[in-house]
N, C-alpha and C. Protein backbone atom coordinates (compact mmCIF):
# COMPACT_ATOMS: atom_id res chain seq x y z
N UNK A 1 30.28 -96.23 33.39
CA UNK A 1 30.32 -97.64 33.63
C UNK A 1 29.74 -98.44 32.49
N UNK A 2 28.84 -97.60 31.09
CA UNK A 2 28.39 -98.75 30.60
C UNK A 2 29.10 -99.15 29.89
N UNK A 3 30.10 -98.48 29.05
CA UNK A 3 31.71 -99.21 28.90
C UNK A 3 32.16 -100.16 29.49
N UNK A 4 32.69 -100.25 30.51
CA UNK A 4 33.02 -101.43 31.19
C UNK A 4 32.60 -102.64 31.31
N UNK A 5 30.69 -102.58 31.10
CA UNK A 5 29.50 -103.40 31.78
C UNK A 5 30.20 -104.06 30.72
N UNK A 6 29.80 -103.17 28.99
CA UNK A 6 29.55 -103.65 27.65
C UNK A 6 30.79 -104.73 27.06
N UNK A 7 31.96 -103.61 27.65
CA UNK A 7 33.25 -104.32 27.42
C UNK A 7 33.46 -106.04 27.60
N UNK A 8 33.11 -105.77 29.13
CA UNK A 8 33.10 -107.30 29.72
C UNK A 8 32.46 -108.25 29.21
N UNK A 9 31.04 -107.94 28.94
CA UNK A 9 30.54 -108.73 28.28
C UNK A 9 31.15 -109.44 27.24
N UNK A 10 31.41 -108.77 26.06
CA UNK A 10 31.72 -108.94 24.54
C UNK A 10 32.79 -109.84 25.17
N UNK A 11 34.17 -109.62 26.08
CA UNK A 11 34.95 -110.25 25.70
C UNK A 11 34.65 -111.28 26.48
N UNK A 12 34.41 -111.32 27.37
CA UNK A 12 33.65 -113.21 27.96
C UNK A 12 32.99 -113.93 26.60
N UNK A 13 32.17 -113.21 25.81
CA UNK A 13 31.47 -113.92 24.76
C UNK A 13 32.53 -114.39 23.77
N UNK A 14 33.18 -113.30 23.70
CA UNK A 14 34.69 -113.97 22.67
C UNK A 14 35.23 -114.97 22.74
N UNK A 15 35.01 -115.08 24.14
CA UNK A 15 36.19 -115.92 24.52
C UNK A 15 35.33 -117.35 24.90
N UNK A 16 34.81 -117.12 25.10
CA UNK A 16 33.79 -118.41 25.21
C UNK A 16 34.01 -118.43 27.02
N UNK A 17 34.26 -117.48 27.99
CA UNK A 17 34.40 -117.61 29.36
C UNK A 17 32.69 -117.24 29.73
N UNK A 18 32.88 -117.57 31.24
CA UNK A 18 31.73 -117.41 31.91
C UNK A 18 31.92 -116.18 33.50
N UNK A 19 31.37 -116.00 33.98
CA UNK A 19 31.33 -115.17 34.97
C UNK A 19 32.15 -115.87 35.95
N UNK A 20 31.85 -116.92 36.01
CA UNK A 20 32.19 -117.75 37.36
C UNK A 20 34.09 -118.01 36.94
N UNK A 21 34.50 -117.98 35.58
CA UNK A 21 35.94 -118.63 34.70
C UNK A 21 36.31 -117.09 35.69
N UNK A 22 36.00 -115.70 34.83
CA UNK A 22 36.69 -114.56 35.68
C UNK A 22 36.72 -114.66 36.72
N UNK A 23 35.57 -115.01 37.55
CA UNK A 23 36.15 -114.98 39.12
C UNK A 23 37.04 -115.97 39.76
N UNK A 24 36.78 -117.16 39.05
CA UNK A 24 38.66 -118.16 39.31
C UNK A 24 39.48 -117.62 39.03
N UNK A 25 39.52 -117.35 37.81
CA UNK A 25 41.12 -116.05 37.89
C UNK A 25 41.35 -114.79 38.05
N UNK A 26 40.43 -114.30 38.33
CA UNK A 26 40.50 -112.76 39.06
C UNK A 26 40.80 -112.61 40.59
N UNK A 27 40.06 -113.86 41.08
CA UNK A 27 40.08 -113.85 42.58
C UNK A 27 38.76 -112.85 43.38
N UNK A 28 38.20 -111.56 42.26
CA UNK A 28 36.56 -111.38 42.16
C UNK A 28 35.31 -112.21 42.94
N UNK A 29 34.63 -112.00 43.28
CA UNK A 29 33.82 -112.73 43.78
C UNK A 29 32.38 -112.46 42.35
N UNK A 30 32.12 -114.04 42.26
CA UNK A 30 31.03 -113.97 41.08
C UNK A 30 30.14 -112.84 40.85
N UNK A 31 29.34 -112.33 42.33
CA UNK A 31 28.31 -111.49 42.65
C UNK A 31 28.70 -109.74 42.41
N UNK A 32 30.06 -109.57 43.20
CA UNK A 32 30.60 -108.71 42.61
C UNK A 32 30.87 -108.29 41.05
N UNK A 33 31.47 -109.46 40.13
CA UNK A 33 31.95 -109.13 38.92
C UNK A 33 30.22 -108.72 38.41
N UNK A 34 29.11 -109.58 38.65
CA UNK A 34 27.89 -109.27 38.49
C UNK A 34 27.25 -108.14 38.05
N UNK A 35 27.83 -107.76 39.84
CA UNK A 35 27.44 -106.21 39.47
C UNK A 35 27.76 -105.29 38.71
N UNK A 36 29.02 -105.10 38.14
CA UNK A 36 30.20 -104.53 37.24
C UNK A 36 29.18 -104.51 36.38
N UNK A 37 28.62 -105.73 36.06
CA UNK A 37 28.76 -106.28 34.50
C UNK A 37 27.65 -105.73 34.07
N UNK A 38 26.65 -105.37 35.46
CA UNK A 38 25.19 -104.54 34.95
C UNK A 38 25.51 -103.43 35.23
N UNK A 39 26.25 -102.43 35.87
CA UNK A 39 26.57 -101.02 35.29
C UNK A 39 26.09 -100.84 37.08
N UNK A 40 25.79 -102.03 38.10
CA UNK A 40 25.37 -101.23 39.24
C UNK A 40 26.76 -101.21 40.38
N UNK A 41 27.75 -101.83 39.61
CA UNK A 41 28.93 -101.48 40.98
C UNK A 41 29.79 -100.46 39.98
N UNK A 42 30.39 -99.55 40.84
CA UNK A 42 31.53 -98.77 40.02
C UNK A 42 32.77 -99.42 40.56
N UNK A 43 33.61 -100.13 39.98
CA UNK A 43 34.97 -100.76 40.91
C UNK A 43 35.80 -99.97 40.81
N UNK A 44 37.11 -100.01 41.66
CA UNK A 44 38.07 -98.80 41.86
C UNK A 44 38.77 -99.23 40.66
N UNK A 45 40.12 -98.47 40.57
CA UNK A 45 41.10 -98.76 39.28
C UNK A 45 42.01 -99.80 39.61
N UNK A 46 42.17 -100.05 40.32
CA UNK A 46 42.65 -101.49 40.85
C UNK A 46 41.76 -102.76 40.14
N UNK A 47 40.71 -102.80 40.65
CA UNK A 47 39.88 -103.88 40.10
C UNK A 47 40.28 -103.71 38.55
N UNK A 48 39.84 -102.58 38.05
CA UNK A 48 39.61 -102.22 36.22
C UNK A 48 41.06 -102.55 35.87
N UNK A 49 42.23 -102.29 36.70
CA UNK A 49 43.55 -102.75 36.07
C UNK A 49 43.77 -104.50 36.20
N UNK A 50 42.75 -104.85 37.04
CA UNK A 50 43.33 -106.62 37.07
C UNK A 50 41.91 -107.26 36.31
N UNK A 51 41.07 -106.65 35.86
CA UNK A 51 40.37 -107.11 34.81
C UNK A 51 40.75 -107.12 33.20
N UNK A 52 41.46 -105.75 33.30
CA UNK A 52 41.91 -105.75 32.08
C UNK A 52 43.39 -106.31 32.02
N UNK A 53 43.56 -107.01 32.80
CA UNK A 53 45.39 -107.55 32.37
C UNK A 53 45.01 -109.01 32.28
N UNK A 54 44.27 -109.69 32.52
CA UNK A 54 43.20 -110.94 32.98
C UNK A 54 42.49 -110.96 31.28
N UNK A 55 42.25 -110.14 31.15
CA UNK A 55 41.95 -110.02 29.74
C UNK A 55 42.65 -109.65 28.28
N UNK A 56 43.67 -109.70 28.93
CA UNK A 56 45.03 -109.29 28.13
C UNK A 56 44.68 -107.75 27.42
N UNK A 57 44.38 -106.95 27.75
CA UNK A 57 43.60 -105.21 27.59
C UNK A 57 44.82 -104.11 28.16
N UNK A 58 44.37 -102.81 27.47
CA UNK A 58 45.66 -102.15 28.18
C UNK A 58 44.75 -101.72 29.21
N UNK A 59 45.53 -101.78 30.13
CA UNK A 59 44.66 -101.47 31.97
C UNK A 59 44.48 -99.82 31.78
N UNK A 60 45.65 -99.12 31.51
CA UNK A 60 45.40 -97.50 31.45
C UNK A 60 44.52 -96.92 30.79
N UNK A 61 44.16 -97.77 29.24
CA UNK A 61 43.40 -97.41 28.51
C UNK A 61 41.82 -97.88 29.10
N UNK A 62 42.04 -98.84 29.58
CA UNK A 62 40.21 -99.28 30.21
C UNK A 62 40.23 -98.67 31.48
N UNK A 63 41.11 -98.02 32.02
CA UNK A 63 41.00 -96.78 33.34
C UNK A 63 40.29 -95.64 33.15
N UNK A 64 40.88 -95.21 31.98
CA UNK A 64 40.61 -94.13 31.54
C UNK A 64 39.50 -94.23 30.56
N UNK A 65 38.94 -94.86 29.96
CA UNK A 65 37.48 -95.28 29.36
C UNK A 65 36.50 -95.51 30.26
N UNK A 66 36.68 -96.55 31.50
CA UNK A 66 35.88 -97.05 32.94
C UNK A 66 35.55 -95.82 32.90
N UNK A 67 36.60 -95.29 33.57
CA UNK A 67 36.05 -94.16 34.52
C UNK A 67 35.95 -92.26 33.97
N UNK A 68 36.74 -92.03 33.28
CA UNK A 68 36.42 -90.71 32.88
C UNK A 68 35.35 -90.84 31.53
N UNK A 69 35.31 -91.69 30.49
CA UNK A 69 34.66 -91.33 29.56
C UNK A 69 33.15 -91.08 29.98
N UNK A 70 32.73 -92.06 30.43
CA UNK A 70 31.23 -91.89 30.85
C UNK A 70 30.88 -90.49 31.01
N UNK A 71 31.87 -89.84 32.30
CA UNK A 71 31.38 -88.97 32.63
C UNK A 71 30.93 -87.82 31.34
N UNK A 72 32.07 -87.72 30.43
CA UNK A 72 32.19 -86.94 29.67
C UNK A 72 30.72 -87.27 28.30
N UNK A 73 30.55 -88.35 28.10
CA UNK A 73 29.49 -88.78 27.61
C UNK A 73 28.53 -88.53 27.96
N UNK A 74 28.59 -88.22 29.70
CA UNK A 74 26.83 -87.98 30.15
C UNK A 74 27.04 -86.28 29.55
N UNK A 75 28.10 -85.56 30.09
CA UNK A 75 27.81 -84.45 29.64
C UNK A 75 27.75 -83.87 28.90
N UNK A 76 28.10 -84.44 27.49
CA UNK A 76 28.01 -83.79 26.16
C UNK A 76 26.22 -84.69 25.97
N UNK A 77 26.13 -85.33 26.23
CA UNK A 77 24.73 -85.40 26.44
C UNK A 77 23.42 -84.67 26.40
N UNK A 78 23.47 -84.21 28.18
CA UNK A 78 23.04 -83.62 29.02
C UNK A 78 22.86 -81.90 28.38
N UNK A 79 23.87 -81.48 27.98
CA UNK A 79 24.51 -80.43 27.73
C UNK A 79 25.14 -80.21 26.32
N UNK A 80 24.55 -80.26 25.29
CA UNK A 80 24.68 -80.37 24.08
C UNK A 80 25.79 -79.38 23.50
N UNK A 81 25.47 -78.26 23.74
CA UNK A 81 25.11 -76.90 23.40
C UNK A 81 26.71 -76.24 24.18
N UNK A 82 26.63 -76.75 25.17
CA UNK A 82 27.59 -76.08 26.40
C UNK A 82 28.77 -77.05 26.12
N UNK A 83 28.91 -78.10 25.95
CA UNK A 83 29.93 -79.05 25.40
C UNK A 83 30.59 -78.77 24.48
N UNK A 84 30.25 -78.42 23.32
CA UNK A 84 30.49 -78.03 21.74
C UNK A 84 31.55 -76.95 22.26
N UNK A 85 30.65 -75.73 23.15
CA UNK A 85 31.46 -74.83 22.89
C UNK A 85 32.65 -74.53 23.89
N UNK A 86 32.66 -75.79 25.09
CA UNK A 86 34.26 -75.71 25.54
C UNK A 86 35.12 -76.69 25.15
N UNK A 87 34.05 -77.53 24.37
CA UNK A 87 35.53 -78.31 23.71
C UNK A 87 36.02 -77.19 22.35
N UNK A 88 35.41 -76.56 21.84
CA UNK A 88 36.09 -75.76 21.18
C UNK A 88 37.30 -74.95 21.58
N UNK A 89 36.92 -73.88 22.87
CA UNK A 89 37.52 -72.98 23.64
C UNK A 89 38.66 -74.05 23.65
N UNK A 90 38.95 -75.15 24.50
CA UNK A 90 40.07 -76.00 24.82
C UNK A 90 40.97 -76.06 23.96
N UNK A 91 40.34 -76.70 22.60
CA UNK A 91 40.83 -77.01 21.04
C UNK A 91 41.63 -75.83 20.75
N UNK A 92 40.83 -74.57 20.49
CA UNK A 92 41.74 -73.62 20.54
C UNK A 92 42.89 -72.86 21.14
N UNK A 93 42.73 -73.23 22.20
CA UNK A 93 43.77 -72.84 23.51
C UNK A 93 44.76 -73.57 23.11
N UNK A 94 44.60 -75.23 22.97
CA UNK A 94 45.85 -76.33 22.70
C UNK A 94 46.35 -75.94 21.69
N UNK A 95 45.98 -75.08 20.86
CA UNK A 95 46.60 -75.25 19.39
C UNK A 95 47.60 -73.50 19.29
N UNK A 96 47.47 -72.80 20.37
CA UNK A 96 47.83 -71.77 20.41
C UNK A 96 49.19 -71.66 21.41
């Protein structure tokens, strides 16, 4: 989610919008987008596809950033060591 939080941010700042501008045209409720925006709501892919079309963004691509990258970020993280070596195993498999 902190993708998403970070995302949102920057482009409200771009744009010179406010929390309250997205939720007139999202149809969002202020408190909700809120939460998004601090990393404490996870929204479904529905929401992440009408934020990012609202934002003129590719929706699949901020689907798939929202929600799988994190995970993968916590675990190459978490798991330094153990990461390296199945993204290798994978790498090699794909290429074979």
């Amino acid at each position: 989610m902190e993708w998403l939080s970070k995302r949102l941010r920057e482009l409200l700042a771009e744009r010179g919008l406010t929390v309250q501008d997205l939720s007139n045209q999202t149809g969002l409720s202020r408190s909700y987008l809120s939460l998004i925006m601090h990393g404490r709501r996870r929204p479904p892919e529905e929401t992440i596809r009408r934020l990012a079309t609202f934002l003129s963004q590719d929706p699949d691509e901020w689907v798939f950033r929202a929600l799988k990258e994190p995970e993968v970020d916590k675990i190459s993280r978490e798991f330094p060591k153990h990461f390296a070596i199945y993204t290798r195993k994978i790498t090699d498999r794909d290429e074979h």
